[in-house]
PDB file of N, CA and C in Angstrom:
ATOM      1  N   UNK A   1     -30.608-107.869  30.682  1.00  0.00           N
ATOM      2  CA  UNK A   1     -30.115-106.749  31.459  1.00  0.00           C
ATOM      3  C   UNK A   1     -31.321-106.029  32.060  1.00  0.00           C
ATOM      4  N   UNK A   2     -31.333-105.675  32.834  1.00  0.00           N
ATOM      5  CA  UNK A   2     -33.033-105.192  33.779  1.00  0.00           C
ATOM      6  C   UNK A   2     -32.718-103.836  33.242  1.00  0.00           C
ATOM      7  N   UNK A   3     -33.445-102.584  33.496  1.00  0.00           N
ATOM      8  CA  UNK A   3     -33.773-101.391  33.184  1.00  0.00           C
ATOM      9  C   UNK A   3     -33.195-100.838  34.352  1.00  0.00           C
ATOM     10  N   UNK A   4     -32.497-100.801  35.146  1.00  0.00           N
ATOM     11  CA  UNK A   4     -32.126 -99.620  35.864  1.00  0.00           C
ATOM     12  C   UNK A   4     -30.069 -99.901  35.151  1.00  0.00           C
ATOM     13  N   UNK A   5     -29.715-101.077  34.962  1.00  0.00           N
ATOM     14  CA  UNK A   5     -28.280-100.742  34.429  1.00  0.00           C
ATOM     15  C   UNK A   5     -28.566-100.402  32.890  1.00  0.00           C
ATOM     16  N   UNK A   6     -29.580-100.681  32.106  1.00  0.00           N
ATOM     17  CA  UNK A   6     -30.057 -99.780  30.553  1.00  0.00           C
ATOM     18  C   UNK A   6     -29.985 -98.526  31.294  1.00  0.00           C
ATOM     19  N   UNK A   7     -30.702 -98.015  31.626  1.00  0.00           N
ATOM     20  CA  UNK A   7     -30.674 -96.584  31.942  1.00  0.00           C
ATOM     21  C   UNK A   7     -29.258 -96.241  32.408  1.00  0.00           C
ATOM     22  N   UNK A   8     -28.548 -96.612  33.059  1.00  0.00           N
ATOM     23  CA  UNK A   8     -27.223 -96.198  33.358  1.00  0.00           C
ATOM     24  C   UNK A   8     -26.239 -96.031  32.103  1.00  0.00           C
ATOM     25  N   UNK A   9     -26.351 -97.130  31.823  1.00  0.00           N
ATOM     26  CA  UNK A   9     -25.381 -97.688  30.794  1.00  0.00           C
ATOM     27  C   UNK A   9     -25.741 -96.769  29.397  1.00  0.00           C
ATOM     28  N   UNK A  10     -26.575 -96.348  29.186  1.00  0.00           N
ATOM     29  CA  UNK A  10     -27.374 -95.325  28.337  1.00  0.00           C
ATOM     30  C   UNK A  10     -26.721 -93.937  28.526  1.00  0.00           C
ATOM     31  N   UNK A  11     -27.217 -93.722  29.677  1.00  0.00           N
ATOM     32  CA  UNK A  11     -26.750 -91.857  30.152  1.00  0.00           C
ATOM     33  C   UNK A  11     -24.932 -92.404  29.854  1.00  0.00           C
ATOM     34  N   UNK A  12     -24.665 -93.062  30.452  1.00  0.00           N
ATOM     35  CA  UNK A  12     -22.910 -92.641  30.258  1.00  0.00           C
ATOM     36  C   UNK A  12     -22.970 -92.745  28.769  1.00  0.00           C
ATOM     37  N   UNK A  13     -23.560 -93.606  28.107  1.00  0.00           N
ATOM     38  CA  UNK A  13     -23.059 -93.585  26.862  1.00  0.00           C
ATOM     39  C   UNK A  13     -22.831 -91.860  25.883  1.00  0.00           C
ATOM     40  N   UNK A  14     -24.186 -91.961  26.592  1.00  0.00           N
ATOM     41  CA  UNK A  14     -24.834 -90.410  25.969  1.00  0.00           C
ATOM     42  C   UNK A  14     -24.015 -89.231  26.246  1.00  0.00           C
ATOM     43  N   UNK A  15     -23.447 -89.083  27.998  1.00  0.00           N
ATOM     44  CA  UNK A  15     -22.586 -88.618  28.479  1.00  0.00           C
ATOM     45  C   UNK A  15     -21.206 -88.317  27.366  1.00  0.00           C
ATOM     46  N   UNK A  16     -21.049 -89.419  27.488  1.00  0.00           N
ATOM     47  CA  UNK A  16     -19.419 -89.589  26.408  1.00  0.00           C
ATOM     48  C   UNK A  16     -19.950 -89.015  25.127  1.00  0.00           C
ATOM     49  N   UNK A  17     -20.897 -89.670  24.542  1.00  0.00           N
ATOM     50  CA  UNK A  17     -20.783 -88.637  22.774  1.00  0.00           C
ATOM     51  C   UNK A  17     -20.827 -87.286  23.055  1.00  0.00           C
ATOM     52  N   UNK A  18     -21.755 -87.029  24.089  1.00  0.00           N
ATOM     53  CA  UNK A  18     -21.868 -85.207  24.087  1.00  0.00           C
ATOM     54  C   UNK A  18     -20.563 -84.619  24.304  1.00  0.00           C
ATOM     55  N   UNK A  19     -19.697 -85.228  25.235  1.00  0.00           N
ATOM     56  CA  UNK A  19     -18.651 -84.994  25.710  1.00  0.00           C
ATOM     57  C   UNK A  19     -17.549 -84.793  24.111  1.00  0.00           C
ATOM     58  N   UNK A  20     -17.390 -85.848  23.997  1.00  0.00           N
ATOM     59  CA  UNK A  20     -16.348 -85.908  22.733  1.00  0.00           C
ATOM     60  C   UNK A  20     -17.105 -85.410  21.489  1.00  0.00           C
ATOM     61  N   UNK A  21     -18.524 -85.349  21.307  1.00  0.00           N
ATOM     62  CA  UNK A  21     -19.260 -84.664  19.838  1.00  0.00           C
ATOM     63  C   UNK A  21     -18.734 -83.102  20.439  1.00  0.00           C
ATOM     64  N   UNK A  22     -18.935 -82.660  21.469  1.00  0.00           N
ATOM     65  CA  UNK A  22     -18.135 -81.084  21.311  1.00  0.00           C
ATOM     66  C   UNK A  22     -16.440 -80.829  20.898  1.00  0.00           C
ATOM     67  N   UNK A  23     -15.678 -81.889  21.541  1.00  0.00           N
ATOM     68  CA  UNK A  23     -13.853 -81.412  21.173  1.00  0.00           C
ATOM     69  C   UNK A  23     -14.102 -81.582  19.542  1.00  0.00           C
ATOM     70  N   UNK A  24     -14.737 -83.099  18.904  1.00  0.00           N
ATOM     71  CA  UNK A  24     -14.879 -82.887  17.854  1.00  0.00           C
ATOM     72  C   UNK A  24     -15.197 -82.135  17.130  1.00  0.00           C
ATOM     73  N   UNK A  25     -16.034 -81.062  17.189  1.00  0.00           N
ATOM     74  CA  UNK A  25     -16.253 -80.268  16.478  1.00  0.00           C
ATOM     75  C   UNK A  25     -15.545 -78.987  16.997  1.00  0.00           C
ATOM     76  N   UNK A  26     -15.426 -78.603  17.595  1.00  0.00           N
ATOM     77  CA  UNK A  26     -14.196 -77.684  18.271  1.00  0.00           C
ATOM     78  C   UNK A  26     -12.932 -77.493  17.238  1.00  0.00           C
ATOM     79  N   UNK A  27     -12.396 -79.139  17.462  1.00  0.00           N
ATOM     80  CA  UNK A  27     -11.401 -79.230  16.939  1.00  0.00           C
ATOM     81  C   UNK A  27     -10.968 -79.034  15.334  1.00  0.00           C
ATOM     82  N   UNK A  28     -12.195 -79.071  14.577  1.00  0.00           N
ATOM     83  CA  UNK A  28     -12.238 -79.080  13.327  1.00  0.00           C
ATOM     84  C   UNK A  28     -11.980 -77.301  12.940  1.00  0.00           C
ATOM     85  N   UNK A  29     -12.313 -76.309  14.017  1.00  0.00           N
ATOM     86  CA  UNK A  29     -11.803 -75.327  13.370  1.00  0.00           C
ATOM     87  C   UNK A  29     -10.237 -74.785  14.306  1.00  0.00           C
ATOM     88  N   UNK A  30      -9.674 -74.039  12.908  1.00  0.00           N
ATOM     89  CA  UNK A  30      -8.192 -73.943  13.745  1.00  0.00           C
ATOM     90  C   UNK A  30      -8.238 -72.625  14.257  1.00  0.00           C
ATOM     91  N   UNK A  31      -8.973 -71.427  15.043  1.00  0.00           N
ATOM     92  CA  UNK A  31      -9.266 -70.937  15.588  1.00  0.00           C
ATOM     93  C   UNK A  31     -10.503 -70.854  16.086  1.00  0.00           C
ATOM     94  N   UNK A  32     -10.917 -70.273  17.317  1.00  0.00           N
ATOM     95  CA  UNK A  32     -12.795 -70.383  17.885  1.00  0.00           C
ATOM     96  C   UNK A  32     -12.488 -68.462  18.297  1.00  0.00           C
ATOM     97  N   UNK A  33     -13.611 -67.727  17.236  1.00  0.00           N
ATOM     98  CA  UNK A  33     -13.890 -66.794  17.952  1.00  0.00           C
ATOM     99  C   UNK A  33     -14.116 -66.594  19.108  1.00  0.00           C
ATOM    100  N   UNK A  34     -13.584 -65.097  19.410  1.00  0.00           N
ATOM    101  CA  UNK A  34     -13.718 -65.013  20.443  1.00  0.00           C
ATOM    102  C   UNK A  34     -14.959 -64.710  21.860  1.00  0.00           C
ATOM    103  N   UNK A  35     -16.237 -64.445  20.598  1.00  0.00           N
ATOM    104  CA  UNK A  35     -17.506 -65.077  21.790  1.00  0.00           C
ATOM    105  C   UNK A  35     -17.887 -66.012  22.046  1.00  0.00           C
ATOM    106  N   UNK A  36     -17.345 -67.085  20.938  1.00  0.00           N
ATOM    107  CA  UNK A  36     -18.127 -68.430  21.627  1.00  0.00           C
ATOM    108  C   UNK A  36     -16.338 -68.344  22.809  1.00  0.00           C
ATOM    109  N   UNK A  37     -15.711 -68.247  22.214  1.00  0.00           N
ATOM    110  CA  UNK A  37     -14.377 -68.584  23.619  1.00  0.00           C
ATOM    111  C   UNK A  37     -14.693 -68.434  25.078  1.00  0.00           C
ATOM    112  N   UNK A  38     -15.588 -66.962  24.469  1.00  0.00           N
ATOM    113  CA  UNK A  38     -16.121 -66.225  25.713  1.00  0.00           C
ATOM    114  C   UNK A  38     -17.718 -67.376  26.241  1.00  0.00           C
ATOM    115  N   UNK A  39     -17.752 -67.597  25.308  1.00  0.00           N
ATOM    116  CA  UNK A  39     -19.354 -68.397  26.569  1.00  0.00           C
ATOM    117  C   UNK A  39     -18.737 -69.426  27.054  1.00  0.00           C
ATOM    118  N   UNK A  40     -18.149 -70.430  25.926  1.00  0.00           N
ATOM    119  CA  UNK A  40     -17.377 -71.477  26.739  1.00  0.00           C
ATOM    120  C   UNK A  40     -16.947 -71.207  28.011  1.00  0.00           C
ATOM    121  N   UNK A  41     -16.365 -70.645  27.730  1.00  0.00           N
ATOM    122  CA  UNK A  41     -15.643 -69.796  29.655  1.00  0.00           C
ATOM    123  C   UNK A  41     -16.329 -69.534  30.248  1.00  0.00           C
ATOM    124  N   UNK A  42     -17.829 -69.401  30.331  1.00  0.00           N
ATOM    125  CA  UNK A  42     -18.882 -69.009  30.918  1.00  0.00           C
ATOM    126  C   UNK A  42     -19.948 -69.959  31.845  1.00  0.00           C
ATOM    127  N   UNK A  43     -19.129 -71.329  30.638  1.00  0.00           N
ATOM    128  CA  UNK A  43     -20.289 -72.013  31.183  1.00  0.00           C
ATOM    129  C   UNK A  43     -20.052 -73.034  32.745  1.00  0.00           C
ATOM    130  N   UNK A  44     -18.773 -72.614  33.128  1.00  0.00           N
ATOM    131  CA  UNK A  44     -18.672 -73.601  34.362  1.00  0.00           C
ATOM    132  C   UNK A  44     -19.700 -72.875  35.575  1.00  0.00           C
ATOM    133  N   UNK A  45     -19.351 -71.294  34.953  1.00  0.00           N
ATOM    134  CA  UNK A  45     -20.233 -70.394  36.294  1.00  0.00           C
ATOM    135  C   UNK A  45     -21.808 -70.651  35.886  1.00  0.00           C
ATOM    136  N   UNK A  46     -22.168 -70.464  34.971  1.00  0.00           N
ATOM    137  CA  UNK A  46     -23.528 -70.918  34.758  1.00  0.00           C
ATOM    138  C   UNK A  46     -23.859 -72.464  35.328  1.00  0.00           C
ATOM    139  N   UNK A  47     -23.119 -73.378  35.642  1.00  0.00           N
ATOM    140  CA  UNK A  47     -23.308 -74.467  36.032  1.00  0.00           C
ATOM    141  C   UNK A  47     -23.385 -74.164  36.960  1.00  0.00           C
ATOM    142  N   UNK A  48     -22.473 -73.916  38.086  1.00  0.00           N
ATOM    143  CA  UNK A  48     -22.873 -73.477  39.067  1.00  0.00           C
ATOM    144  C   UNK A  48     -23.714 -72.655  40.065  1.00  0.00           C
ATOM    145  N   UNK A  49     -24.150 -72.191  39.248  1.00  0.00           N
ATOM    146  CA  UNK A  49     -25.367 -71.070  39.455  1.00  0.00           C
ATOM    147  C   UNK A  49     -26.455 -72.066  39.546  1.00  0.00           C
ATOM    148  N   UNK A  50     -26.407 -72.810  38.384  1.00  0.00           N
ATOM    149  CA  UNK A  50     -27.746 -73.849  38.909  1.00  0.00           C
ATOM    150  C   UNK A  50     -27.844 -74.934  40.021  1.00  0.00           C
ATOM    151  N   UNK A  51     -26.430 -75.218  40.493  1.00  0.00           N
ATOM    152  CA  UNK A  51     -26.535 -75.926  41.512  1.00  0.00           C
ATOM    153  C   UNK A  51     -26.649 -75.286  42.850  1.00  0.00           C
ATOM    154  N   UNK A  52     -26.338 -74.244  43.136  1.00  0.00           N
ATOM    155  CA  UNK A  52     -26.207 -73.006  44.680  1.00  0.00           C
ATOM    156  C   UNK A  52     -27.429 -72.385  44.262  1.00  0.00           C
ATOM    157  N   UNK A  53     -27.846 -72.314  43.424  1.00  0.00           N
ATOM    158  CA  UNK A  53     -29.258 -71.073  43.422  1.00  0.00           C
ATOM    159  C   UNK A  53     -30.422 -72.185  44.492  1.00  0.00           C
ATOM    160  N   UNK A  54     -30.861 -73.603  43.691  1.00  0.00           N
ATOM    161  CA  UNK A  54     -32.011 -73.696  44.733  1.00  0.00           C
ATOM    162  C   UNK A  54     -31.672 -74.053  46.019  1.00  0.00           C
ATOM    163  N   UNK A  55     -30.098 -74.683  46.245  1.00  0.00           N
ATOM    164  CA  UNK A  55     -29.940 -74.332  48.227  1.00  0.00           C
ATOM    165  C   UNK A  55     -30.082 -73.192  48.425  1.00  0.00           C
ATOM    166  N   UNK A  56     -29.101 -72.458  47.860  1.00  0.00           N
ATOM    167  CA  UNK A  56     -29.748 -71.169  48.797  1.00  0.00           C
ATOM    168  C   UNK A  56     -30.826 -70.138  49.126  1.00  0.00           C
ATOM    169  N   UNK A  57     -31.609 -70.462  47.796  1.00  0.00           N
ATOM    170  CA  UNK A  57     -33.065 -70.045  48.588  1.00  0.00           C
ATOM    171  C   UNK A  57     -33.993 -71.104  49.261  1.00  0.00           C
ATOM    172  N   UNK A  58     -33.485 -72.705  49.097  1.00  0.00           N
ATOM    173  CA  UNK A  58     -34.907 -73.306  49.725  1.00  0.00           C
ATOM    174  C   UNK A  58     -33.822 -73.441  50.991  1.00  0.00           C
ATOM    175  N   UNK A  59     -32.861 -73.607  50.880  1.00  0.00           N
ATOM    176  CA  UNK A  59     -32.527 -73.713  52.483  1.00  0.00           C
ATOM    177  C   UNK A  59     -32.476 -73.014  53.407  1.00  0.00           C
ATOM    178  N   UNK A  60     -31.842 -73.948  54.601  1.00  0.00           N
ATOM    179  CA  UNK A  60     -32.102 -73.356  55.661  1.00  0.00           C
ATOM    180  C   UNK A  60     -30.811 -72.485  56.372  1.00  0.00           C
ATOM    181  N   UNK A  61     -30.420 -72.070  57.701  1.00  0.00           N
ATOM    182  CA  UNK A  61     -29.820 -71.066  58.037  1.00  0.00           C
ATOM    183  C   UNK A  61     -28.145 -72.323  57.520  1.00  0.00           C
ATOM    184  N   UNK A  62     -28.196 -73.206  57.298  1.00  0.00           N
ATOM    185  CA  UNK A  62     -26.862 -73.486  57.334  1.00  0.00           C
ATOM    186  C   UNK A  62     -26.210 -73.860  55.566  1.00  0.00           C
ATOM    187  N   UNK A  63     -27.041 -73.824  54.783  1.00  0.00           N
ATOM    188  CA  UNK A  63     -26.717 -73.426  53.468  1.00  0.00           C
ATOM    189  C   UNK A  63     -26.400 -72.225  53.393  1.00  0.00           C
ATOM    190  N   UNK A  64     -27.085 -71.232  54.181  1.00  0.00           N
ATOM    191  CA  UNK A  64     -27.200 -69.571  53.603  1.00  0.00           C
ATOM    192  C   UNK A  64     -25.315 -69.402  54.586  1.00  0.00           C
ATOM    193  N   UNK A  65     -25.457 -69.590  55.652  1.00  0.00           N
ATOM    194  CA  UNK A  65     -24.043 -69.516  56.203  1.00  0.00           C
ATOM    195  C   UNK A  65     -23.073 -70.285  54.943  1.00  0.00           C
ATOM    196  N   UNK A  66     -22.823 -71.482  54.835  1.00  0.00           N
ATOM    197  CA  UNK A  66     -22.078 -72.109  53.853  1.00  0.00           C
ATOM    198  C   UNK A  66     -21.473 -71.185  52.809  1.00  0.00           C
ATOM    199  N   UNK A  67     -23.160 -70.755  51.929  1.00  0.00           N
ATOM    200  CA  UNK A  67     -23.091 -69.886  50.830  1.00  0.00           C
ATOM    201  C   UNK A  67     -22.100 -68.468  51.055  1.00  0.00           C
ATOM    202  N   UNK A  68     -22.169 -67.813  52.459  1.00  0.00           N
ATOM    203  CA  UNK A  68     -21.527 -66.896  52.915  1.00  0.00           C
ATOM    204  C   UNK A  68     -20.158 -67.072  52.942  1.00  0.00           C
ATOM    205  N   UNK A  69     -19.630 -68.138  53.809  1.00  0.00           N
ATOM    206  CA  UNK A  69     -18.341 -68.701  54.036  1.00  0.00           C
ATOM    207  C   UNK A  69     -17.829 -68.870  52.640  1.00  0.00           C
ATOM    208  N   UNK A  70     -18.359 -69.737  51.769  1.00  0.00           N
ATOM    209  CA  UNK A  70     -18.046 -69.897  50.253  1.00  0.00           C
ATOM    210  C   UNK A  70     -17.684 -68.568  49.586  1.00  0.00           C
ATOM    211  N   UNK A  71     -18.352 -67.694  49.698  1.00  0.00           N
ATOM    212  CA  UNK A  71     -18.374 -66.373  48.817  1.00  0.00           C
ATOM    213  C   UNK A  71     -17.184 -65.458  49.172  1.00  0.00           C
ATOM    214  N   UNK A  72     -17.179 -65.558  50.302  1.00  0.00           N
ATOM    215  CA  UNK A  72     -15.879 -64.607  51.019  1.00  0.00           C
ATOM    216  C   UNK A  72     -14.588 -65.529  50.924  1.00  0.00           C
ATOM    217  N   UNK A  73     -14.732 -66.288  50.960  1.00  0.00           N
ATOM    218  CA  UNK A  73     -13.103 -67.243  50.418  1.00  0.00           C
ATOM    219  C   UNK A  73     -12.973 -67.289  49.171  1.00  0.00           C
ATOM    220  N   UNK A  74     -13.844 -67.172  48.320  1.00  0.00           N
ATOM    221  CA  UNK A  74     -14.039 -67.333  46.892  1.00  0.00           C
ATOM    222  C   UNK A  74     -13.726 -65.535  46.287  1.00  0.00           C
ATOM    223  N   UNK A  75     -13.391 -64.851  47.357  1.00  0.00           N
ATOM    224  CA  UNK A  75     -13.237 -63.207  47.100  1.00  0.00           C
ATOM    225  C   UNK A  75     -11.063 -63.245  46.898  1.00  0.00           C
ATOM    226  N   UNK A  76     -10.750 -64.359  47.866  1.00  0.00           N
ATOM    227  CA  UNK A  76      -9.458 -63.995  48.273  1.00  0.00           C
ATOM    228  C   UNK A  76      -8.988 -65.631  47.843  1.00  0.00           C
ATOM    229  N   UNK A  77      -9.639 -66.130  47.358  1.00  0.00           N
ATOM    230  CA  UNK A  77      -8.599 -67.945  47.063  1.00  0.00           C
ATOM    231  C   UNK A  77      -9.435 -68.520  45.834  1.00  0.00           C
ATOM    232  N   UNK A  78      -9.058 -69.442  45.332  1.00  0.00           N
ATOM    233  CA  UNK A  78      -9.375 -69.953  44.166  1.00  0.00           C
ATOM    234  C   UNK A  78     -10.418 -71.190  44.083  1.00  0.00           C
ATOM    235  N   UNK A  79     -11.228 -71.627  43.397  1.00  0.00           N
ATOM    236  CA  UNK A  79     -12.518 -72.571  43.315  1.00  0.00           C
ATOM    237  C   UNK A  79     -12.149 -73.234  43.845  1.00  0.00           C
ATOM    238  N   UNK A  80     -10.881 -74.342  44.300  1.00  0.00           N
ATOM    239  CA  UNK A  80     -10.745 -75.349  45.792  1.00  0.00           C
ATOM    240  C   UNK A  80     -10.697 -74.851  46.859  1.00  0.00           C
ATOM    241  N   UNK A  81      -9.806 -73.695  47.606  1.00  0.00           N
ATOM    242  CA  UNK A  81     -10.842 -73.248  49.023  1.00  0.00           C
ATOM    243  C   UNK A  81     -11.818 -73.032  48.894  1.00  0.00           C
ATOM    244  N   UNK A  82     -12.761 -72.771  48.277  1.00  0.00           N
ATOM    245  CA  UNK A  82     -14.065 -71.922  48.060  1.00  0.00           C
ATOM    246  C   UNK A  82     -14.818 -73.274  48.319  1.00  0.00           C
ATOM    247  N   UNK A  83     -14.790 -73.891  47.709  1.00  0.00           N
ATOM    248  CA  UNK A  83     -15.523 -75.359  47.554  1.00  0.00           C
ATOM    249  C   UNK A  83     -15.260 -76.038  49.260  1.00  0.00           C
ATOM    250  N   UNK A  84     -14.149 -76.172  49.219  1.00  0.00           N
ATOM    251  CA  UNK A  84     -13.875 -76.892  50.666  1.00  0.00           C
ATOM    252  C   UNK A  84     -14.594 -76.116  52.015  1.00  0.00           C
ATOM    253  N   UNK A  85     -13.829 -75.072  51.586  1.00  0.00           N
ATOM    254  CA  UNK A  85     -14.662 -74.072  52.972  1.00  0.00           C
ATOM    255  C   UNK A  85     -16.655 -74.246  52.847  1.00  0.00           C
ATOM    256  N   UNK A  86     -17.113 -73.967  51.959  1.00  0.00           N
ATOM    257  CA  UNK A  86     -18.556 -74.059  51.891  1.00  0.00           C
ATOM    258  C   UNK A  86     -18.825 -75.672  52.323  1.00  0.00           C
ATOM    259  N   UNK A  87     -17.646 -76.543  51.804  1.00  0.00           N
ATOM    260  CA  UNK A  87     -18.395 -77.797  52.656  1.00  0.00           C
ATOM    261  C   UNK A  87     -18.236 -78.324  53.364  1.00  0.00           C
ATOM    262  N   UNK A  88     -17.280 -78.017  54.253  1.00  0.00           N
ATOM    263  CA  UNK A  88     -17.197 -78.044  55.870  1.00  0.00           C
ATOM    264  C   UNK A  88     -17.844 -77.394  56.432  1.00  0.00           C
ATOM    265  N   UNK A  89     -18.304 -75.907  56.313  1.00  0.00           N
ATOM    266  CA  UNK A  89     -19.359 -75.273  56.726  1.00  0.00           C
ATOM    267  C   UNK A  89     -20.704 -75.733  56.836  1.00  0.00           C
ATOM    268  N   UNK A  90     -20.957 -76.438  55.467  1.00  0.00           N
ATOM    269  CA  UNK A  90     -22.351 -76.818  55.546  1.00  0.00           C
ATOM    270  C   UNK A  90     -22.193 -77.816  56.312  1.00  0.00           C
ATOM    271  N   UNK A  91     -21.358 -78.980  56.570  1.00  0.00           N
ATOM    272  CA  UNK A  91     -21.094 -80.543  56.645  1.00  0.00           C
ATOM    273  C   UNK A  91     -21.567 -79.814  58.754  1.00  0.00           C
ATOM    274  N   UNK A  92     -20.467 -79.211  59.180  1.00  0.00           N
ATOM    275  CA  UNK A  92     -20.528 -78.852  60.494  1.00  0.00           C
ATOM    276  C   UNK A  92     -21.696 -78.142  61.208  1.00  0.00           C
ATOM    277  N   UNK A  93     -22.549 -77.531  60.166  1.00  0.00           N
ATOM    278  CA  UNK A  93     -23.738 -77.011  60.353  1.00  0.00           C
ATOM    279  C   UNK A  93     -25.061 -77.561  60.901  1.00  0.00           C
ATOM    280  N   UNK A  94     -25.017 -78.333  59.935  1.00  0.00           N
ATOM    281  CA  UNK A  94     -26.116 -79.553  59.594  1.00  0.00           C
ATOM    282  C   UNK A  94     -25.748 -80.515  60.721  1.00  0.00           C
ATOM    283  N   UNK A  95     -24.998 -80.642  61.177  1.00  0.00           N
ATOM    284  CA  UNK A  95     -24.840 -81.464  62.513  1.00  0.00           C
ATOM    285  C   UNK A  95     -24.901 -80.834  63.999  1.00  0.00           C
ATOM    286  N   UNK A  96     -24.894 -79.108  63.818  1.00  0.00           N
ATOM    287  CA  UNK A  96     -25.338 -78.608  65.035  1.00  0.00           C
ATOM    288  C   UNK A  96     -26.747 -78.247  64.884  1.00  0.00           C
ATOM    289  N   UNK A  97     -27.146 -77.735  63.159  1.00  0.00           N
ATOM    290  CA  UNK A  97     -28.795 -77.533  63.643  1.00  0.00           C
ATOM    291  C   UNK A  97     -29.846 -78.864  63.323  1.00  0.00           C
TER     292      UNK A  97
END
């Protein structure tokens, strides 16, 4: 097997235990206080924060528009307009500048 499908075949593996080593242990208690409830819930926005933070400061005028369009739909509709609108924005951007 050459080293670039090891390396693949690796991360998913790794992927999946992390994935299922958390329900597993989750699951073992029959209630989850309510701060870890609370970070859990926390952590999709923290994900996201790391993916929009370095476009929008290393980019250019059509991320920062995107980011705009995204934010103001994301005021009045739920994480699928928000998502769609920012990437048609960017998608249409990037082809006029």
């Amino acid at each position: 097997m050459s080293t670039t499908l090891t390396i693949i075949f690796s991360g998913a593996v790794l992927t999946y235990a992390a994935r299922i080593g958390g329900h597993v242990v989750l699951s073992r208690f029959r209630s989850i206080h309510p701060r870890v409830e609370a970070g859990l819930d926390a952590v999709p926005a923290a994900v996201l924060t790391t993916l929009v933070a370095p476009a929008a400061i290393n980019g250019g005028p059509a991320e920062f528009a995107a980011l705009c369009v995204a934010a103001l739909v994301g005021f009045r509709y739920s994480l699928m307009p928000m998502f769609l609108a920012g990437a048609v924005t960017i998608i249409l951007l990037r082809n006029i500048f």
